[in-house]
PDB file of N, CA and C in Angstrom:
ATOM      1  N   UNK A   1       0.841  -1.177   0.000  1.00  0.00           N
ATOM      2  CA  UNK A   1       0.000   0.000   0.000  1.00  0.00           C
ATOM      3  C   UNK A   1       0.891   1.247   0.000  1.00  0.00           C
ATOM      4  N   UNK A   2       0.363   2.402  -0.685  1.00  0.00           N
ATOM      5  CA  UNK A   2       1.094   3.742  -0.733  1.00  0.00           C
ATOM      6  C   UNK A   2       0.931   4.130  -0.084  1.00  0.00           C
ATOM      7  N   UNK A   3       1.911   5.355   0.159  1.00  0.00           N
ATOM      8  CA  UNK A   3       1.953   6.180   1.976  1.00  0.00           C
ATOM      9  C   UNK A   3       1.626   7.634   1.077  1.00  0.00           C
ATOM     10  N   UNK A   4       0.724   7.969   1.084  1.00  0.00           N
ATOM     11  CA  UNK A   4       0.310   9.460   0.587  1.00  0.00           C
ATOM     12  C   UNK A   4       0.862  10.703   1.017  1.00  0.00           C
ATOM     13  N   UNK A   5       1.268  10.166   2.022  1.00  0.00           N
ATOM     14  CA  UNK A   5       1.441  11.585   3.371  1.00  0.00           C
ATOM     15  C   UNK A   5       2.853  12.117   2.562  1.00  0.00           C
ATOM     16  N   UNK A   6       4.214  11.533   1.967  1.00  0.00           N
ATOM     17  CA  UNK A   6       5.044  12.042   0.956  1.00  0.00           C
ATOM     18  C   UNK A   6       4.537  12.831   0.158  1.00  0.00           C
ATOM     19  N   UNK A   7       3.423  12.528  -1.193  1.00  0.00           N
ATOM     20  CA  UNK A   7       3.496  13.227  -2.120  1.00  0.00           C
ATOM     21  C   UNK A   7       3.004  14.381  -1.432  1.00  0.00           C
ATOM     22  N   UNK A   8       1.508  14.176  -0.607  1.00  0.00           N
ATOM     23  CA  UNK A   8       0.734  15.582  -0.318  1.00  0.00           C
ATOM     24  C   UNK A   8       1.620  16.559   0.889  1.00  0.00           C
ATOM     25  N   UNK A   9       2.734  16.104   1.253  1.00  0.00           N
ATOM     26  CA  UNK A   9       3.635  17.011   2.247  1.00  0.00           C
ATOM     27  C   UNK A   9       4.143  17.622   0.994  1.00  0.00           C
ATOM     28  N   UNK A  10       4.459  17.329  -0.221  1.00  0.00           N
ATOM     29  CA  UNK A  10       5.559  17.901  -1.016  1.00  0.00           C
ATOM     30  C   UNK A  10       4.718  18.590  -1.384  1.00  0.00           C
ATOM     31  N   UNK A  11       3.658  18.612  -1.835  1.00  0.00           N
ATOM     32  CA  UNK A  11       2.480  19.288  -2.363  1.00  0.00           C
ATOM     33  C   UNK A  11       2.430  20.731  -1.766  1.00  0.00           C
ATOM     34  N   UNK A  12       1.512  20.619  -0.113  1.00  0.00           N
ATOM     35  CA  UNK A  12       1.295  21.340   0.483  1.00  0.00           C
ATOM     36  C   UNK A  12       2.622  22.170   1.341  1.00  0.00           C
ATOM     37  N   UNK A  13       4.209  22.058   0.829  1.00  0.00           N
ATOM     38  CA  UNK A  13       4.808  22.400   1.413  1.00  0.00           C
ATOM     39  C   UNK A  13       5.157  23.478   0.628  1.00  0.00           C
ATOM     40  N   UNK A  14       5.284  22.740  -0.919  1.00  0.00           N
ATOM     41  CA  UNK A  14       5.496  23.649  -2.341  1.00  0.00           C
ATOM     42  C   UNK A  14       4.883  24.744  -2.477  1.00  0.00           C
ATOM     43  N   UNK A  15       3.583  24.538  -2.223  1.00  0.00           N
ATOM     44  CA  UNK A  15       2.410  25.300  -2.363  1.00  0.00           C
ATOM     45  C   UNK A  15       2.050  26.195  -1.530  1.00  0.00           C
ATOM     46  N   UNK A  16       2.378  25.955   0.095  1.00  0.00           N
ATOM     47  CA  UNK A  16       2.476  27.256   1.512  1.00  0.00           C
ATOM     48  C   UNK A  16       4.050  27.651   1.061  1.00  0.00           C
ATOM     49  N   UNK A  17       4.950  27.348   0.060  1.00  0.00           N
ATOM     50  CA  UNK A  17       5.837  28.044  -0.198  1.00  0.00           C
ATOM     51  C   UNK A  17       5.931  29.674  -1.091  1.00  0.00           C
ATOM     52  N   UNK A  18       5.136  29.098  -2.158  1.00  0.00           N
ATOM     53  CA  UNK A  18       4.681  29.958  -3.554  1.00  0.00           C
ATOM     54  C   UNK A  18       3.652  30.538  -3.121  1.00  0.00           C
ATOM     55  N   UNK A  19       2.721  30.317  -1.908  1.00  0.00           N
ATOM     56  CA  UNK A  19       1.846  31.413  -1.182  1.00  0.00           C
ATOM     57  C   UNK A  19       2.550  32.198  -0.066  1.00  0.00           C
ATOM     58  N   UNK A  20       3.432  32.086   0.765  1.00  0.00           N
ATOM     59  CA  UNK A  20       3.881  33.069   1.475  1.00  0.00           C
ATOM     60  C   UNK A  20       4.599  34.022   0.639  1.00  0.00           C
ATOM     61  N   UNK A  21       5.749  33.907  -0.205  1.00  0.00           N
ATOM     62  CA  UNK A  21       6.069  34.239  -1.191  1.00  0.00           C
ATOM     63  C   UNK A  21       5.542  35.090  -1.601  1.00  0.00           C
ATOM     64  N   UNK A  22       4.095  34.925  -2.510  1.00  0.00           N
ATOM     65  CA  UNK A  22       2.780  35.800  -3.399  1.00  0.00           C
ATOM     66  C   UNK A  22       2.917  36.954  -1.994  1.00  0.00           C
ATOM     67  N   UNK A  23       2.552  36.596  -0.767  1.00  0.00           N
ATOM     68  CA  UNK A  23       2.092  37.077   0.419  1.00  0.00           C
ATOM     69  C   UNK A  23       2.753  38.283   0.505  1.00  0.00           C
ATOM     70  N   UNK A  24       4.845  37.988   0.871  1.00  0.00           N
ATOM     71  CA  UNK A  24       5.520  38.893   1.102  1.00  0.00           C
ATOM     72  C   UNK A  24       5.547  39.960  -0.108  1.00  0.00           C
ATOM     73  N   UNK A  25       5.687  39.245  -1.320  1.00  0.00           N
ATOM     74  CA  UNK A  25       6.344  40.394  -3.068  1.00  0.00           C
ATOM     75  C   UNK A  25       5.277  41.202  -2.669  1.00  0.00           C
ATOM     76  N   UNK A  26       3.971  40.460  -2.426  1.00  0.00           N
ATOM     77  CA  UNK A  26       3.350  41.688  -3.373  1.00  0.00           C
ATOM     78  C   UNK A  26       1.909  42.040  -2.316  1.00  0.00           C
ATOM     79  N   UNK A  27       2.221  42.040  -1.273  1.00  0.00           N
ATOM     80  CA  UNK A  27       1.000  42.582   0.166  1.00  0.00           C
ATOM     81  C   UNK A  27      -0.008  43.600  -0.030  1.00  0.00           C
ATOM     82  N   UNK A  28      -0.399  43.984  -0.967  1.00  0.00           N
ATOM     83  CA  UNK A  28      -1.209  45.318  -1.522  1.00  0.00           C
ATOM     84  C   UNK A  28      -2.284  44.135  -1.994  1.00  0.00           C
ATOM     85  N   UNK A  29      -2.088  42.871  -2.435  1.00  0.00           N
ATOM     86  CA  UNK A  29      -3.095  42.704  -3.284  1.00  0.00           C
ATOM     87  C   UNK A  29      -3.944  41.102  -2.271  1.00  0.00           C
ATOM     88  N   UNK A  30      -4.943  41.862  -1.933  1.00  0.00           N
ATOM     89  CA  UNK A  30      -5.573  41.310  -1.232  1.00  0.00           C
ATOM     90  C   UNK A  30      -7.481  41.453  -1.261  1.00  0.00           C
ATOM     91  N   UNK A  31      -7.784  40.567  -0.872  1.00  0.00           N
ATOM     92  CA  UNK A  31      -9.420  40.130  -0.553  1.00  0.00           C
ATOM     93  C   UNK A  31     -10.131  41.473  -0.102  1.00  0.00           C
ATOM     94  N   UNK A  32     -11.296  41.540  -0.715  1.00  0.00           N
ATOM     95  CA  UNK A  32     -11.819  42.700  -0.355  1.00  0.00           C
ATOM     96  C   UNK A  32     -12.391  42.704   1.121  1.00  0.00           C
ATOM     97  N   UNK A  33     -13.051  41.060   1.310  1.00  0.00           N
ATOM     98  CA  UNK A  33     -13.185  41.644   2.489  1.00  0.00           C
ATOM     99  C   UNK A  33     -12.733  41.343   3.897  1.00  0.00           C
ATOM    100  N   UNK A  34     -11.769  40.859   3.576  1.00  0.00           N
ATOM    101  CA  UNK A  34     -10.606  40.765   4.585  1.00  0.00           C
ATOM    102  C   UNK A  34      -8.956  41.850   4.463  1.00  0.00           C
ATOM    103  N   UNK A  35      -9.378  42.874   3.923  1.00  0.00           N
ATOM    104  CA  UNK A  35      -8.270  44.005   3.588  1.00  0.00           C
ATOM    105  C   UNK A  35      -7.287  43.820   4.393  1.00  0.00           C
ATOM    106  N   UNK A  36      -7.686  43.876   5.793  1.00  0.00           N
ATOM    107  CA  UNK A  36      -6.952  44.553   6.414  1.00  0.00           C
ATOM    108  C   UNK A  36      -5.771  42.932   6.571  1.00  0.00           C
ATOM    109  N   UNK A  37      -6.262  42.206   6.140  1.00  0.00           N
ATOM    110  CA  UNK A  37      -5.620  40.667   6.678  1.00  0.00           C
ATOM    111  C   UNK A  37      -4.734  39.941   5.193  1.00  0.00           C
ATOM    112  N   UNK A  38      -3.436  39.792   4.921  1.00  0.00           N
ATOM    113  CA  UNK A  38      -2.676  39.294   4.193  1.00  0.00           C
ATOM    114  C   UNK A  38      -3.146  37.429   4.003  1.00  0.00           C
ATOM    115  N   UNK A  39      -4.131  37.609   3.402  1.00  0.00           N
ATOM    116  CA  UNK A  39      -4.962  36.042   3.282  1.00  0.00           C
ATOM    117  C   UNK A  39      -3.512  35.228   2.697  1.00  0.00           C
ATOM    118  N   UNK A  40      -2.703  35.141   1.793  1.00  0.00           N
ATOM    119  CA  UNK A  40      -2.106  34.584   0.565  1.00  0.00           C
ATOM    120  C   UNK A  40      -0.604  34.108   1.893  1.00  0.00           C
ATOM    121  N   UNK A  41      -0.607  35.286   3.192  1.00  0.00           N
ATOM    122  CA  UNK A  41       0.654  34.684   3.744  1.00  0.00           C
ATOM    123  C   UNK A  41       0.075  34.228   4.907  1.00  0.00           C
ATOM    124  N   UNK A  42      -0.833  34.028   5.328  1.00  0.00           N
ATOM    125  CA  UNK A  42      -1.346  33.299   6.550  1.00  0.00           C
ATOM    126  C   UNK A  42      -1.845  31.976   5.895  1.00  0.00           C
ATOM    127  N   UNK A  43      -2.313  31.501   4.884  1.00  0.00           N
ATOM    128  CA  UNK A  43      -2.477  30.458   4.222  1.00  0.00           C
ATOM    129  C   UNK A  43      -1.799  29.859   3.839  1.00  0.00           C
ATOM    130  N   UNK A  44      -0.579  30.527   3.801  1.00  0.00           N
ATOM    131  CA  UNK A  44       0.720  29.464   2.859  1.00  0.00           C
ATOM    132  C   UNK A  44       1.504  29.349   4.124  1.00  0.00           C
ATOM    133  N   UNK A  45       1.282  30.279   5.626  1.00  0.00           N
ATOM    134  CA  UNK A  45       2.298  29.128   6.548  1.00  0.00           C
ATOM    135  C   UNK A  45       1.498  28.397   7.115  1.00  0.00           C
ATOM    136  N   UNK A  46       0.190  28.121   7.046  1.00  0.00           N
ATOM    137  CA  UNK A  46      -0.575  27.444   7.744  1.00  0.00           C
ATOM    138  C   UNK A  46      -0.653  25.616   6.474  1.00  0.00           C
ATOM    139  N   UNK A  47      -0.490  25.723   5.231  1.00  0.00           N
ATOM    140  CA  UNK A  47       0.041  24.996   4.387  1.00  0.00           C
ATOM    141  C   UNK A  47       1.282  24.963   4.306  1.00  0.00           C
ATOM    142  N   UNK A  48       2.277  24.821   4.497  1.00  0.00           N
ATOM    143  CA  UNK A  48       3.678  25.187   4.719  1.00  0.00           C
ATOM    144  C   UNK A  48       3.354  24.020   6.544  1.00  0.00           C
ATOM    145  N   UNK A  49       2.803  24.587   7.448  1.00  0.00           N
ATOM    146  CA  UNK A  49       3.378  23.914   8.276  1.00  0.00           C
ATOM    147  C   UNK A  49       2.429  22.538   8.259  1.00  0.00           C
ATOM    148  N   UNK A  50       1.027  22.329   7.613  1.00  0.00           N
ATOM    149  CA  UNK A  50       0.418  21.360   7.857  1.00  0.00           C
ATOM    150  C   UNK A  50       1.338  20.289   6.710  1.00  0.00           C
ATOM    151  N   UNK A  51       2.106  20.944   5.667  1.00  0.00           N
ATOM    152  CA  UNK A  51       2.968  19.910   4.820  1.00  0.00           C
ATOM    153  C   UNK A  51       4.199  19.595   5.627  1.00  0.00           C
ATOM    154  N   UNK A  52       4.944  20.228   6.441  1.00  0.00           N
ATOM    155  CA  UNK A  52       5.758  19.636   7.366  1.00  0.00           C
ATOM    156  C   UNK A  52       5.424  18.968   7.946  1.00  0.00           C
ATOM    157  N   UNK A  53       4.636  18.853   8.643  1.00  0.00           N
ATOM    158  CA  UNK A  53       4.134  17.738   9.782  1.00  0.00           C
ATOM    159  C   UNK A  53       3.801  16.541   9.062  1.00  0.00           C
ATOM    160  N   UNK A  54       3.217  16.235   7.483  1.00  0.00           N
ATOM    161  CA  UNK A  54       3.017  15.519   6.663  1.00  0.00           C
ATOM    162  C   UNK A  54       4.545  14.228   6.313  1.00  0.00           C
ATOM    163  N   UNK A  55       5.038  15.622   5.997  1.00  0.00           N
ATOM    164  CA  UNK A  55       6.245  15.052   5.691  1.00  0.00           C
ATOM    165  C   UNK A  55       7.378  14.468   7.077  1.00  0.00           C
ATOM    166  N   UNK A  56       6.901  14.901   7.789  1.00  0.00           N
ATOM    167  CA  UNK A  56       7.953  14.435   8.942  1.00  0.00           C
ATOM    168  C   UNK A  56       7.330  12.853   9.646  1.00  0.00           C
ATOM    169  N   UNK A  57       5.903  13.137   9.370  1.00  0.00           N
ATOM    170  CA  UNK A  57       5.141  11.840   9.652  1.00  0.00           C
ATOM    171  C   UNK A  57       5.931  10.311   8.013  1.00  0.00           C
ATOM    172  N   UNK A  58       5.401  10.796   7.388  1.00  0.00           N
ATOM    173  CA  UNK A  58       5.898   9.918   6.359  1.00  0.00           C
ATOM    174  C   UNK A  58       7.441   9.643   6.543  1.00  0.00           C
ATOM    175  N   UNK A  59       8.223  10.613   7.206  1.00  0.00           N
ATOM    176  CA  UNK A  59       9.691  10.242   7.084  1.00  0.00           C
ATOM    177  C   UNK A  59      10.155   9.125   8.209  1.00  0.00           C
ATOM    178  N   UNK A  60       9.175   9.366   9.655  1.00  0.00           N
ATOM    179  CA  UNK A  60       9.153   8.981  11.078  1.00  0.00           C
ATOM    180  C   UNK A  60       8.901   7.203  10.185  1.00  0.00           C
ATOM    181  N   UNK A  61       7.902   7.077   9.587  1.00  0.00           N
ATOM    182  CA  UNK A  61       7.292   5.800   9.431  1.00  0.00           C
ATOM    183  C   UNK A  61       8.754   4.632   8.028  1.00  0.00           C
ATOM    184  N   UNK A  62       8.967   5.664   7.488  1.00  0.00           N
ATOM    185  CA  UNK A  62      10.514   4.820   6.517  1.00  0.00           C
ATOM    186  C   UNK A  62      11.302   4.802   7.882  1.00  0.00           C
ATOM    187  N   UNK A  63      12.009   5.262   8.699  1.00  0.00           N
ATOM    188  CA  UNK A  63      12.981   5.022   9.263  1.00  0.00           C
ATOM    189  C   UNK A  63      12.574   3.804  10.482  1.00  0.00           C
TER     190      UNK A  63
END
């Protein structure tokens, strides 16, 4: 059986990467109605850390 928790850590780690990223370049461009709140960098470390924990689980279970 496949261990999923690899690909979707690489996934969701890639991906809270290229959203904090979006978050920091370019902070002007945001949700209307959450202005005042940087949606693109609170989403990508909150993906960013739920793909770490992914990946550290999948790594815990090979060793």
């Amino acid at each position: 059986m496949w261990d999923l928790r690899l690909p979707a850590g690489l996934f969701f780690t890639g991906l809270g990467i290229i959203l904090c990223a979006y978050g920091l370049l370019f902070p002007g461009i945001r949700a209307e109605l959450a202005s005042d709140i940087n949606v693109n960098l609170y989403s990508g470390i909150s993906m960013g850390v739920f793909g770490i924990i992914l990946l550290l689980l999948a790594w815990r279970k090979r060793a």
